[in-house]
N, C-alpha and C. Protein backbone atom coordinates (compact mmCIF):
# COMPACT_ATOMS: atom_id res chain seq x y z
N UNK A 1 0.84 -1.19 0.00
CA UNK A 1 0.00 0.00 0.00
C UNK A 1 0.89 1.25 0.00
N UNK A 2 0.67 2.39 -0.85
CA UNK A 2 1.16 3.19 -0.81
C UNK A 2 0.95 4.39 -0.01
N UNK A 3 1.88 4.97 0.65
CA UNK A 3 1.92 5.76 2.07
C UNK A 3 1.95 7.13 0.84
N UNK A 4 1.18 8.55 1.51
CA UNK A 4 0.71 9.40 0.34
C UNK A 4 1.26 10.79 1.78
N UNK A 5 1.93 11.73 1.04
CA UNK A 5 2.77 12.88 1.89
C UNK A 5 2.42 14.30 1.30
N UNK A 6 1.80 15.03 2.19
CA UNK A 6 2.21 16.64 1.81
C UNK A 6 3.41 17.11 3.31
N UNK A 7 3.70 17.52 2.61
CA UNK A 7 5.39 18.33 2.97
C UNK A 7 5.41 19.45 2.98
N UNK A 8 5.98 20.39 3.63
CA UNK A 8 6.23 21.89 3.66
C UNK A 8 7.75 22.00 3.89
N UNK A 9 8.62 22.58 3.00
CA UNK A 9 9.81 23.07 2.94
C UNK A 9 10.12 25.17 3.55
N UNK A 10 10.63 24.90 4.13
CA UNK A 10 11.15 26.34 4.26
C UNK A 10 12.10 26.97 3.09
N UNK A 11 12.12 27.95 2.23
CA UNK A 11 12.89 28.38 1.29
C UNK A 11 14.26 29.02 1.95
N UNK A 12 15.51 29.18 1.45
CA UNK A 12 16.22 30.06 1.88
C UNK A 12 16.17 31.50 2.10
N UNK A 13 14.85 31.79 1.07
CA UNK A 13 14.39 33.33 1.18
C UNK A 13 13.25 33.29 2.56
N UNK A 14 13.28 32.23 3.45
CA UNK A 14 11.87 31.85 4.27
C UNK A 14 10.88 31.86 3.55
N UNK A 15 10.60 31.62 2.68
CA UNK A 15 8.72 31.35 2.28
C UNK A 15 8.77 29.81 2.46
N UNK A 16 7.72 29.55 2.29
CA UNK A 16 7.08 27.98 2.20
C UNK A 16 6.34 27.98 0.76
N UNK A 17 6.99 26.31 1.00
CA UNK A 17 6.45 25.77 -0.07
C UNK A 17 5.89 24.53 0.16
N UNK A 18 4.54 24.46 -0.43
CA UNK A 18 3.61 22.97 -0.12
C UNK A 18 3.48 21.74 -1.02
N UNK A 19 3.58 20.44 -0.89
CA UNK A 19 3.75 19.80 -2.29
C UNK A 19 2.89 18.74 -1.73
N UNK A 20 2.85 17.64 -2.66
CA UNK A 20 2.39 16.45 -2.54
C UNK A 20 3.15 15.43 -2.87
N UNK A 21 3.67 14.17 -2.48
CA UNK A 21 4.44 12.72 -2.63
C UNK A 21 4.02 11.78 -2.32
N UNK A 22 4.97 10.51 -3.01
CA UNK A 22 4.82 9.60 -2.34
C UNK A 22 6.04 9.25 -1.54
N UNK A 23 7.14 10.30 -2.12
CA UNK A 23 8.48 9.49 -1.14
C UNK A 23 9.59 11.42 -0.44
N UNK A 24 8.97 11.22 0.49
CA UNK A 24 9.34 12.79 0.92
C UNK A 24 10.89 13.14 0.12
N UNK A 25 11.85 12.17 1.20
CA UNK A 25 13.05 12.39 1.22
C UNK A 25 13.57 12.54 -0.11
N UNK A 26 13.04 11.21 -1.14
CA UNK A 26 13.18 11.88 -2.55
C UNK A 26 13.18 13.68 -3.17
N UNK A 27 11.77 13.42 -2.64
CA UNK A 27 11.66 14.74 -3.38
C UNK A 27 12.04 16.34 -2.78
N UNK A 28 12.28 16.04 -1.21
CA UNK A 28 12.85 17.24 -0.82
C UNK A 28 14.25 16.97 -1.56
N UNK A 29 15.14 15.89 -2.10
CA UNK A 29 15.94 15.78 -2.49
C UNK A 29 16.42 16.49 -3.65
N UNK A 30 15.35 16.43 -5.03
CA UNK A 30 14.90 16.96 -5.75
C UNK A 30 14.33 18.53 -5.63
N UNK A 31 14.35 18.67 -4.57
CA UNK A 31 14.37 20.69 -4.68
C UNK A 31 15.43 21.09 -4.25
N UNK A 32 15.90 20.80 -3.39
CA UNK A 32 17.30 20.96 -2.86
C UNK A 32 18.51 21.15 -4.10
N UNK A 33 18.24 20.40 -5.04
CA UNK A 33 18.96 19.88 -5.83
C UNK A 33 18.50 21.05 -7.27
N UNK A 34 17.71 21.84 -6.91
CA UNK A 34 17.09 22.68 -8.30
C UNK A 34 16.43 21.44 -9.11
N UNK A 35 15.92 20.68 -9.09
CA UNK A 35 15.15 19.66 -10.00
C UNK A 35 13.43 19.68 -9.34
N UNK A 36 13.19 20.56 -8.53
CA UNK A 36 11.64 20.28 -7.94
C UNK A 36 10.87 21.04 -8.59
N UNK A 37 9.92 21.95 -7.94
CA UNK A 37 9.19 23.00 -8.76
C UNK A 37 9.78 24.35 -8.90
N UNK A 38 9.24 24.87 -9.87
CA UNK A 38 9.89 25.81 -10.50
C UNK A 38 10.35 27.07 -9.41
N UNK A 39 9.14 27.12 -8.09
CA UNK A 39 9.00 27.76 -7.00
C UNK A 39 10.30 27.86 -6.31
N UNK A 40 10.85 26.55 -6.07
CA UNK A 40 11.69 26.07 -4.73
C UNK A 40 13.16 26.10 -5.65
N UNK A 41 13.04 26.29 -7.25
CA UNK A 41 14.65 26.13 -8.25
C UNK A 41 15.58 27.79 -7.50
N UNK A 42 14.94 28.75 -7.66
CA UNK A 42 15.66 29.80 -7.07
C UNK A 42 16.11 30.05 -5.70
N UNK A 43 15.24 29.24 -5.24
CA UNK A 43 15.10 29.77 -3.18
C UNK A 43 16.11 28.33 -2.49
N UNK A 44 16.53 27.83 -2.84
CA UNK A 44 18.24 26.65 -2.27
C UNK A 44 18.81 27.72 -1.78
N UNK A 45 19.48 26.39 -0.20
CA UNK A 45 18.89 25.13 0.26
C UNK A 45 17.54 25.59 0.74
N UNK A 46 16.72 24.53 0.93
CA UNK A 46 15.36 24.30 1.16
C UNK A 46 15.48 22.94 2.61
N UNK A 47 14.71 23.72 3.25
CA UNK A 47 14.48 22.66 4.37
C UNK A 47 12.86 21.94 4.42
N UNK A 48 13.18 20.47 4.55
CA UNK A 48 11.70 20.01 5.68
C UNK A 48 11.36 20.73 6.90
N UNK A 49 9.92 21.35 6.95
CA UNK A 49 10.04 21.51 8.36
C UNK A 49 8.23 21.24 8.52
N UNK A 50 7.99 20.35 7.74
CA UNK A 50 6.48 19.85 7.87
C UNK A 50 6.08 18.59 7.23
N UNK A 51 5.91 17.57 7.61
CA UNK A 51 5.29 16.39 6.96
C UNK A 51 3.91 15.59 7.32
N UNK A 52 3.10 15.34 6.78
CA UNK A 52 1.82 14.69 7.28
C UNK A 52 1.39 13.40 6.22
N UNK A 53 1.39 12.40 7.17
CA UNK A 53 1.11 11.16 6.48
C UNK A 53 -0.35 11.05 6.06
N UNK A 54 -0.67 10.14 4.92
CA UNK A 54 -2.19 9.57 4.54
C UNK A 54 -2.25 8.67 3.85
N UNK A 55 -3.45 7.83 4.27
CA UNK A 55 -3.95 6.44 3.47
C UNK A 55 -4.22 6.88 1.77
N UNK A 56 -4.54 7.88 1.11
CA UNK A 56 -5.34 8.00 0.04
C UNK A 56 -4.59 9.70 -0.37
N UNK A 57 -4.53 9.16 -1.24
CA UNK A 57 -4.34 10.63 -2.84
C UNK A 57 -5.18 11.31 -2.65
N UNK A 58 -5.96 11.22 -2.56
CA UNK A 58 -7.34 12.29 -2.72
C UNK A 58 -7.49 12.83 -1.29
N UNK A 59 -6.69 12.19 -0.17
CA UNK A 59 -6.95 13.56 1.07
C UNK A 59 -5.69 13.90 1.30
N UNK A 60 -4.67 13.66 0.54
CA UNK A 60 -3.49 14.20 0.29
C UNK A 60 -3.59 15.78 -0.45
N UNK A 61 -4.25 15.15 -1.56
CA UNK A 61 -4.00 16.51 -2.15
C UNK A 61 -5.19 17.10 -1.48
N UNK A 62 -6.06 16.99 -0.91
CA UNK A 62 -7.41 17.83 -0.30
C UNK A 62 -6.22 18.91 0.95
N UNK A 63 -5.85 18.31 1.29
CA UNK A 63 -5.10 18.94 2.78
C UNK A 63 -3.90 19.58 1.84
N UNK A 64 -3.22 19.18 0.73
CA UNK A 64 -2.04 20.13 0.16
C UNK A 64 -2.58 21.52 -0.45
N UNK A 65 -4.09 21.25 -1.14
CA UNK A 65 -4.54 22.25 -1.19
C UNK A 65 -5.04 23.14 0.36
N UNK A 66 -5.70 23.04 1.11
CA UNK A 66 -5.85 23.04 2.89
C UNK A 66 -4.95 24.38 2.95
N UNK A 67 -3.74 23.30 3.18
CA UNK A 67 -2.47 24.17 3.32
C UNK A 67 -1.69 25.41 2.51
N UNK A 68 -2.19 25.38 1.26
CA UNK A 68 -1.79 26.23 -0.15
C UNK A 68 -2.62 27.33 0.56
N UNK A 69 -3.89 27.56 0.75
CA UNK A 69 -4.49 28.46 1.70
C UNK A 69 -4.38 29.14 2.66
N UNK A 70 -3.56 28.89 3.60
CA UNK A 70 -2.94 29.23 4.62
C UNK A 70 -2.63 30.66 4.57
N UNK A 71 -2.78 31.48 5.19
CA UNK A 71 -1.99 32.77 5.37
C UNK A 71 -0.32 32.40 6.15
N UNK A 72 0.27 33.08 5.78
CA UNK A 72 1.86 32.90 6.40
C UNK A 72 1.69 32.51 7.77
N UNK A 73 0.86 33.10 8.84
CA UNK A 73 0.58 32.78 10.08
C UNK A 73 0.27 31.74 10.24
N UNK A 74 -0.56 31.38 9.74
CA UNK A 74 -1.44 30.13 9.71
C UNK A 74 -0.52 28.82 9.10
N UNK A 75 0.39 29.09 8.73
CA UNK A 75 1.57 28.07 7.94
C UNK A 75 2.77 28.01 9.35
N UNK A 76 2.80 29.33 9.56
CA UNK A 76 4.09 29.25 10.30
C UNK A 76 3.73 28.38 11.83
N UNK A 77 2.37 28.74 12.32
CA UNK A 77 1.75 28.11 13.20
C UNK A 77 1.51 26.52 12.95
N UNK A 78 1.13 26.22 11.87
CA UNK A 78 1.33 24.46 11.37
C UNK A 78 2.63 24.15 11.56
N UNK A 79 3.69 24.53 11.10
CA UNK A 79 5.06 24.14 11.62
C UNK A 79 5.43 24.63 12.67
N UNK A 80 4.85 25.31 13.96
CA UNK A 80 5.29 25.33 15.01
C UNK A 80 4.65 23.86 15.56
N UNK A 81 3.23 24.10 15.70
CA UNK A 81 2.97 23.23 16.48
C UNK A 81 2.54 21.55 16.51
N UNK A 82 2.98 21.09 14.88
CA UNK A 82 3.05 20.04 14.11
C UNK A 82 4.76 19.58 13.65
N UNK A 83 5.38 18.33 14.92
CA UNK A 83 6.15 18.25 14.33
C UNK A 83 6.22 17.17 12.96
N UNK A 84 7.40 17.35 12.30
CA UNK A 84 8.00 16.72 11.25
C UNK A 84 7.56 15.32 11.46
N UNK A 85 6.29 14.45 10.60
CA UNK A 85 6.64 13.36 11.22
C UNK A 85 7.75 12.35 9.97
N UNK A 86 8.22 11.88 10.57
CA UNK A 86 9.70 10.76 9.96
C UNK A 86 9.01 10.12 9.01
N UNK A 87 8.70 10.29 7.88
CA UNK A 87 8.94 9.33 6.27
C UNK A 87 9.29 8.04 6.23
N UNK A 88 10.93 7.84 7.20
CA UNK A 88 11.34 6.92 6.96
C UNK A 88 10.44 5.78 7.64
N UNK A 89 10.42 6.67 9.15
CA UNK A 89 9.64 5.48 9.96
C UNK A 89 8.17 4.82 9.66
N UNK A 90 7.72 5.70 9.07
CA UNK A 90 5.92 5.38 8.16
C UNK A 90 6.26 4.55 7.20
N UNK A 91 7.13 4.12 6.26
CA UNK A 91 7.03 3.37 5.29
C UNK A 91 6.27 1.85 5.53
């Protein structure tokens, strides 16, 4: 069964950025790296500083959109008081 991830990266300029996966570490790998979205190619290094696991695609992206909504407060407050949960350990 496939384990389904929205992620929030911190930019080097501090903004956030929200995505959707199936394999975090990959793909924070892939922005880090200038290969992610076009958003996160200028703003390296890029940090994790938000992850939330789900059974299903469809409340993955329901909550990545959720989060795309957010006012900066309302984001910065999700990564205060939501930690990082581990990718590796959910597999």
């Amino acid at each position: 069964m496939t384990t389904h991830w929205v992620y929030v990266v911190e930019c080097s300029d501090g903004t956030f950025y929200t995505g959707y996966t199936t394999d975090v570490a990959r793909r924070v790998a892939e922005h880090d790296a200038g290969d992610g979205a076009k958003y996160t190619r200028g703003r390296t290094p890029i940090e994790l500083v938000h992850a939330e696991r789900f059974e299903s695609k469809s409340a993955a992206m329901s909550r990545e959109y959720e989060i795309k909504q957010f006012s900066r407060a309302e984001k910065e407050r999700l990564v205060e008081e939501r930690p990082v949960e581990s990718p590796e350990k959910n597999r």
